[in-house]
N, C-alpha and C. Protein backbone atom coordinates (compact mmCIF):
# COMPACT_ATOMS: atom_id res chain seq x y z
N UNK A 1 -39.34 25.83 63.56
CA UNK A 1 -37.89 25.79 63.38
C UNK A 1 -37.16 26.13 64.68
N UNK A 2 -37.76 27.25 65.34
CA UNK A 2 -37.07 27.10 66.74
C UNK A 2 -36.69 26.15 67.76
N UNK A 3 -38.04 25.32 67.95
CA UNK A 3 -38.03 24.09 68.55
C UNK A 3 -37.29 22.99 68.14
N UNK A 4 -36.35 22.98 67.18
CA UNK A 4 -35.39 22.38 66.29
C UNK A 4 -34.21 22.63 66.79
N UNK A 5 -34.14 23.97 66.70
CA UNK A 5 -32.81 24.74 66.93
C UNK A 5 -32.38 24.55 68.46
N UNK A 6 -33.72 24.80 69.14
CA UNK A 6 -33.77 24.34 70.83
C UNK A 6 -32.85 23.28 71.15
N UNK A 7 -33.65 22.15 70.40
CA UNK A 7 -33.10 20.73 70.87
C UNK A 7 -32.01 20.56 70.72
N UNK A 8 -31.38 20.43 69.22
CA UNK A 8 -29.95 20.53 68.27
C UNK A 8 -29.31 21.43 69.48
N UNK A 9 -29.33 22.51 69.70
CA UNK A 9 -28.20 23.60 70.72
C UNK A 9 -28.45 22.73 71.94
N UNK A 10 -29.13 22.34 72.69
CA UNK A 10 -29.19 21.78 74.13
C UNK A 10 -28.66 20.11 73.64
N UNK A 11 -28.56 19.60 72.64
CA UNK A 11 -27.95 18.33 72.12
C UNK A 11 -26.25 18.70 72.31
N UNK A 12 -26.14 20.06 71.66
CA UNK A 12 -24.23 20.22 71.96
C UNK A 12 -24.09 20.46 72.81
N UNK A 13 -24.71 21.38 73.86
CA UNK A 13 -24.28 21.66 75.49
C UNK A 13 -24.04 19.89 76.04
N UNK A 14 -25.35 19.50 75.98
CA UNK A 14 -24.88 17.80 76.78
C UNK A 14 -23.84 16.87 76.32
N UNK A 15 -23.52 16.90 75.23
CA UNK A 15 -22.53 16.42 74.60
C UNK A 15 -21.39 16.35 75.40
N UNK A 16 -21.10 18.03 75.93
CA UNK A 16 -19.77 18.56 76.42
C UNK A 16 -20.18 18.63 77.76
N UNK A 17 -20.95 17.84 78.48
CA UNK A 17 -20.84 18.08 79.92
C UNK A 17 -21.96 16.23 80.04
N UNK A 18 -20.79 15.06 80.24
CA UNK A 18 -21.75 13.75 79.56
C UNK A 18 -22.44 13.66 81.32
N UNK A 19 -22.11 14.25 81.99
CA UNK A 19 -22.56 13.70 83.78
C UNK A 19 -23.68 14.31 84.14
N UNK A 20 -24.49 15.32 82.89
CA UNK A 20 -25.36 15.21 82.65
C UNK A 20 -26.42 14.94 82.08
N UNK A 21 -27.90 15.14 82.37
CA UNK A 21 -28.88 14.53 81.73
C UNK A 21 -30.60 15.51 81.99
N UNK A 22 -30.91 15.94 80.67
CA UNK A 22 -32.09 16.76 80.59
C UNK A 22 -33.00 16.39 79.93
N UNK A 23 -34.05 16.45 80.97
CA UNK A 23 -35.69 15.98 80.78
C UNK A 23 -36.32 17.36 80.47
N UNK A 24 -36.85 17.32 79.16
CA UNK A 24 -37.48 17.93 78.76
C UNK A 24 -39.07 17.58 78.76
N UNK A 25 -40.33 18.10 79.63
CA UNK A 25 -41.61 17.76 79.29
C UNK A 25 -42.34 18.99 78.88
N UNK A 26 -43.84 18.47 78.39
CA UNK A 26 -44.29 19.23 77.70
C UNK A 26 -45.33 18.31 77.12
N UNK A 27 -46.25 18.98 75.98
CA UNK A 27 -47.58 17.64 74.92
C UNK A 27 -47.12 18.36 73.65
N UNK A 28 -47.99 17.66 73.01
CA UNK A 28 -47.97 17.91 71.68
C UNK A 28 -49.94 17.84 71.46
N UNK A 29 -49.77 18.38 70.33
CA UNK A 29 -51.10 18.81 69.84
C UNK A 29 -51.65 17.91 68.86
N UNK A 30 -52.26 16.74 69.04
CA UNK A 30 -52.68 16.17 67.95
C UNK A 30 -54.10 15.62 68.01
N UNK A 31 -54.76 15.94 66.83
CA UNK A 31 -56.43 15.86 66.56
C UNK A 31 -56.95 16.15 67.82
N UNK A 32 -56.77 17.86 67.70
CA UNK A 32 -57.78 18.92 69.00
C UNK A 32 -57.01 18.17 70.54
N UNK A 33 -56.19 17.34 70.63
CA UNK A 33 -56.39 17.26 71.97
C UNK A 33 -54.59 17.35 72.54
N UNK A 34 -54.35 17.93 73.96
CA UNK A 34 -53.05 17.53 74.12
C UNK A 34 -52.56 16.24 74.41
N UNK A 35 -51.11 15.74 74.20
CA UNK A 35 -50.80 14.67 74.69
C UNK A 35 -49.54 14.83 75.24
N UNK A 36 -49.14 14.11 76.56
CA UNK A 36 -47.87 14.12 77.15
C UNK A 36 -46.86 14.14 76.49
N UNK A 37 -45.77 14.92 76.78
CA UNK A 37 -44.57 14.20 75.84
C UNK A 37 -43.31 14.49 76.74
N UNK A 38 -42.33 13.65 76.62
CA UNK A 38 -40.88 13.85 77.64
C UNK A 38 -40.10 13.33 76.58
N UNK A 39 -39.46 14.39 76.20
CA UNK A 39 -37.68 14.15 75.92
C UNK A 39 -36.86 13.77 76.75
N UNK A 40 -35.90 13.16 76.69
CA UNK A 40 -34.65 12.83 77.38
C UNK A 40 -33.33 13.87 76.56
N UNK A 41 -32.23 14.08 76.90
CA UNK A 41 -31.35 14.69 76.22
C UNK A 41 -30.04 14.21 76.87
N UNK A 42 -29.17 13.23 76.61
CA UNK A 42 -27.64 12.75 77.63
C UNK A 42 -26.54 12.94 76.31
N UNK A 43 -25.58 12.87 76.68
CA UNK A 43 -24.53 12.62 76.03
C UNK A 43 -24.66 13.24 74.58
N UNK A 44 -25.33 14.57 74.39
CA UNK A 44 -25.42 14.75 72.99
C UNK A 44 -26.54 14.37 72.30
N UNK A 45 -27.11 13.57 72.57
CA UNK A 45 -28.45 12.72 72.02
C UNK A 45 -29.78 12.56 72.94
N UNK A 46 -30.46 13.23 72.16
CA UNK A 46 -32.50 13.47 72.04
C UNK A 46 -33.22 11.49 72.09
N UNK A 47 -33.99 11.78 72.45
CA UNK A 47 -34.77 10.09 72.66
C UNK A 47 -35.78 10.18 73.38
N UNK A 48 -37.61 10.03 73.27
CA UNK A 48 -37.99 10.27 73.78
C UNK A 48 -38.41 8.97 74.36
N UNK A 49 -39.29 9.13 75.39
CA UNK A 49 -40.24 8.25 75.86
C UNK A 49 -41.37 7.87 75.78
N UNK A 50 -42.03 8.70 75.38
CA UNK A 50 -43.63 8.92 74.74
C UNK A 50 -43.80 8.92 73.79
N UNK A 51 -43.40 9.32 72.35
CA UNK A 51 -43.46 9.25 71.29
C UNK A 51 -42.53 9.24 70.38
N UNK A 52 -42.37 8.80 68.85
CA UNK A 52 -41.30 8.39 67.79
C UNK A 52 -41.19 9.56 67.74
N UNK A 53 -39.57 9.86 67.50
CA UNK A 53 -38.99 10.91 67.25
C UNK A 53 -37.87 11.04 66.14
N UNK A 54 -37.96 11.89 65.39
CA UNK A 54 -37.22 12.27 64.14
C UNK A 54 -35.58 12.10 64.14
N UNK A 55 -34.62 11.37 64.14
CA UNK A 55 -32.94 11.82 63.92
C UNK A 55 -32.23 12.55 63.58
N UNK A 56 -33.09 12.79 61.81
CA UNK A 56 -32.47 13.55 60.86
C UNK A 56 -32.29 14.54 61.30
N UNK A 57 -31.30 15.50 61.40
CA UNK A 57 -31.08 16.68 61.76
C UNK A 57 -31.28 17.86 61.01
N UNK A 58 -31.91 17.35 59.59
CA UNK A 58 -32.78 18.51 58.62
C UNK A 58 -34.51 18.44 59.18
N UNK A 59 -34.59 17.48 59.82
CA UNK A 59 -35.91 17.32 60.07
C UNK A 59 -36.76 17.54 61.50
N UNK A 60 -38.13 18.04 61.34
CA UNK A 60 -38.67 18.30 62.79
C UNK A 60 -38.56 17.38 63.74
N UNK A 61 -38.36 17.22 64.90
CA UNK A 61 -37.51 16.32 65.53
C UNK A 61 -39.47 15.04 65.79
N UNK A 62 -40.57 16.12 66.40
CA UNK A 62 -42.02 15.12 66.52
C UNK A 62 -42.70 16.23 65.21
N UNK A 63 -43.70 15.07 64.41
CA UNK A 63 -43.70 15.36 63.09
C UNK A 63 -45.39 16.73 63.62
N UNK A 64 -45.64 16.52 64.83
CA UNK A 64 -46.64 17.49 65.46
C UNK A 64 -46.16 18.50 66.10
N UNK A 65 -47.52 19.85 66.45
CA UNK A 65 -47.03 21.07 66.85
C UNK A 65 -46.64 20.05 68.38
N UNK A 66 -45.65 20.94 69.33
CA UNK A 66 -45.23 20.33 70.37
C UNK A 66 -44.86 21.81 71.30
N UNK A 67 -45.11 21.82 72.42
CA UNK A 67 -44.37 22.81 73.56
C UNK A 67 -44.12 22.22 74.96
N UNK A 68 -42.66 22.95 75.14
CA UNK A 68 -42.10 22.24 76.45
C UNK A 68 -42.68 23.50 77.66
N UNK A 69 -42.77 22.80 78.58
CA UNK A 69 -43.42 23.57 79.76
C UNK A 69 -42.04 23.28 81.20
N UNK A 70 -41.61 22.65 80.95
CA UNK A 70 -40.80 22.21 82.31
C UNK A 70 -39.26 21.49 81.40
N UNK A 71 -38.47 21.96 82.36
CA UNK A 71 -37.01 21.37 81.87
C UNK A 71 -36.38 20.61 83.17
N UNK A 72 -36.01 19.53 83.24
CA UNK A 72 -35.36 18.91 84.67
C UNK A 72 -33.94 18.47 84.28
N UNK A 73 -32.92 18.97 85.12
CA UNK A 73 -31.41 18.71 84.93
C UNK A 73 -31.41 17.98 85.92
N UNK A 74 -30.56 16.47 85.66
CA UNK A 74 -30.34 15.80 86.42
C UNK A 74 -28.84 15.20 86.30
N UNK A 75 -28.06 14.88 87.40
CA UNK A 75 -26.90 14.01 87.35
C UNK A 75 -26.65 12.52 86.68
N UNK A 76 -26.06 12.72 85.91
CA UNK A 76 -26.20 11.54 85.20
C UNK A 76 -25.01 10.73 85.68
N UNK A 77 -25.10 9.07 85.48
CA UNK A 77 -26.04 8.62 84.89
C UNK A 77 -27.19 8.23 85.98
N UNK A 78 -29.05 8.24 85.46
CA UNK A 78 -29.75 7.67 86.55
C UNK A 78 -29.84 6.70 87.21
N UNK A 79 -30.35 6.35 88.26
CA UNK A 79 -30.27 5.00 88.65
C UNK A 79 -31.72 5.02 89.29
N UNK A 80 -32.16 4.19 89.13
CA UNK A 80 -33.64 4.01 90.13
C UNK A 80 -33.56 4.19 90.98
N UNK A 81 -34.45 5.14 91.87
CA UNK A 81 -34.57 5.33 93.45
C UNK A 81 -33.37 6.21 93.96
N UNK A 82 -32.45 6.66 92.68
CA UNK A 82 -31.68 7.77 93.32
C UNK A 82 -31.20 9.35 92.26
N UNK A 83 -32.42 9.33 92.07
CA UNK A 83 -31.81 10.54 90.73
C UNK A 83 -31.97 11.85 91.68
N UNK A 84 -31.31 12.26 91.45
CA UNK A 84 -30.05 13.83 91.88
C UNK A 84 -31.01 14.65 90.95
N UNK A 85 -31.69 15.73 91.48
CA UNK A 85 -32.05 17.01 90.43
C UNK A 85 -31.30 17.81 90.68
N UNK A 86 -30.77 18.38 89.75
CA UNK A 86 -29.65 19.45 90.12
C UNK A 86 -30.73 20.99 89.98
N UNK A 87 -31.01 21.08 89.00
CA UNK A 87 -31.81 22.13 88.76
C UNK A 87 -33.25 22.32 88.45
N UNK A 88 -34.12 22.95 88.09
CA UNK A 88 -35.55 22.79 87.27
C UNK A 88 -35.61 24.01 86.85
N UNK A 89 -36.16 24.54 85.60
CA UNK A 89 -36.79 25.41 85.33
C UNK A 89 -38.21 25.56 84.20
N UNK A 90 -38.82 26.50 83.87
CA UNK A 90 -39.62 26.46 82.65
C UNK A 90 -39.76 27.64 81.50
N UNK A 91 -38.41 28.08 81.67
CA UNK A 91 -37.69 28.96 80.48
C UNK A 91 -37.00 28.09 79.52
N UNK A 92 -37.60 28.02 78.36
CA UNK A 92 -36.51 26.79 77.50
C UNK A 92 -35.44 27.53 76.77
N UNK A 93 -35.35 29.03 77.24
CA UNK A 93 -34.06 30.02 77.11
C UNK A 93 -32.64 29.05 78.84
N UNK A 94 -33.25 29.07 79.79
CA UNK A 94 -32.39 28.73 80.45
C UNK A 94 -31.24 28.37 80.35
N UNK A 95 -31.36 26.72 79.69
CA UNK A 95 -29.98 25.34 79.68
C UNK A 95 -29.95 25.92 78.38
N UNK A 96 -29.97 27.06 77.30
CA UNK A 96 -28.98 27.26 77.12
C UNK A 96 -27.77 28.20 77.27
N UNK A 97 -27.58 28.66 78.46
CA UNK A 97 -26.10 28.88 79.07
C UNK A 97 -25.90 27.64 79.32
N UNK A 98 -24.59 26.95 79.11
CA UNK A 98 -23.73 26.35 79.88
C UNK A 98 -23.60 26.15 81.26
N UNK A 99 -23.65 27.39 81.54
CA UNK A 99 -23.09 27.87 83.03
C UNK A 99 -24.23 27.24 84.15
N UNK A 100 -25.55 27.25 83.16
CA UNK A 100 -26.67 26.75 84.02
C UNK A 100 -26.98 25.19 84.29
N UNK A 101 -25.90 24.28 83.45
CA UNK A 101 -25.97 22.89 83.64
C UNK A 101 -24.70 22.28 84.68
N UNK A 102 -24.15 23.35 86.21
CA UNK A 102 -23.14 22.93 86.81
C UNK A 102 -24.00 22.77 87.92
């Protein structure tokens, strides 16, 4: 449920600041082995790249155990061959201050 709450709260921070954009990576745990996984997070809205991901907002967002290891803030919007990192960290307490997505 935390990892819910994670996403959903870092979904309203981006919402209210759209010139950015957070990469969330990390795996997920499925049959004994890890597997990659990267969230995206822009404008309010979760989408991954690696695997189907849940909408419903009553529901676990990947239907497997999952942990993020690395968070990347970037200037949005991307463009190939020129993405801006503004920040990095691997506290998934960090982005959520506000203050930490300027």
């Amino acid at each position: 449920m935390a990892e819910i709450e994670l996403i959903r709260n870092l979904e309203k921070i981006s919402f209210t600041i759209p010139n950015r954009l957070l990469k969330l990576k990390g795996y997920l745990l499925r049959d004994h082995s890890k597997e990659f996984l990267e969230i995206i997070i822009y404008r309010g809205f979760s989408s991954s790249t690696t695997h189907k991901i849940e909408i419903d907002l009553e529901k676990q967002v990947i239907e497997f155990d999952y942990y993020f290891t690395r968070f990347i803030l970037f200037k949005a919007p991307l463009t190939k061959g020129s993405e801006v990192i503004i920040r990095e960290n691997t506290n998934s307490l960090f982005f959520l201050n506000q203050q930490n997505w300027t």
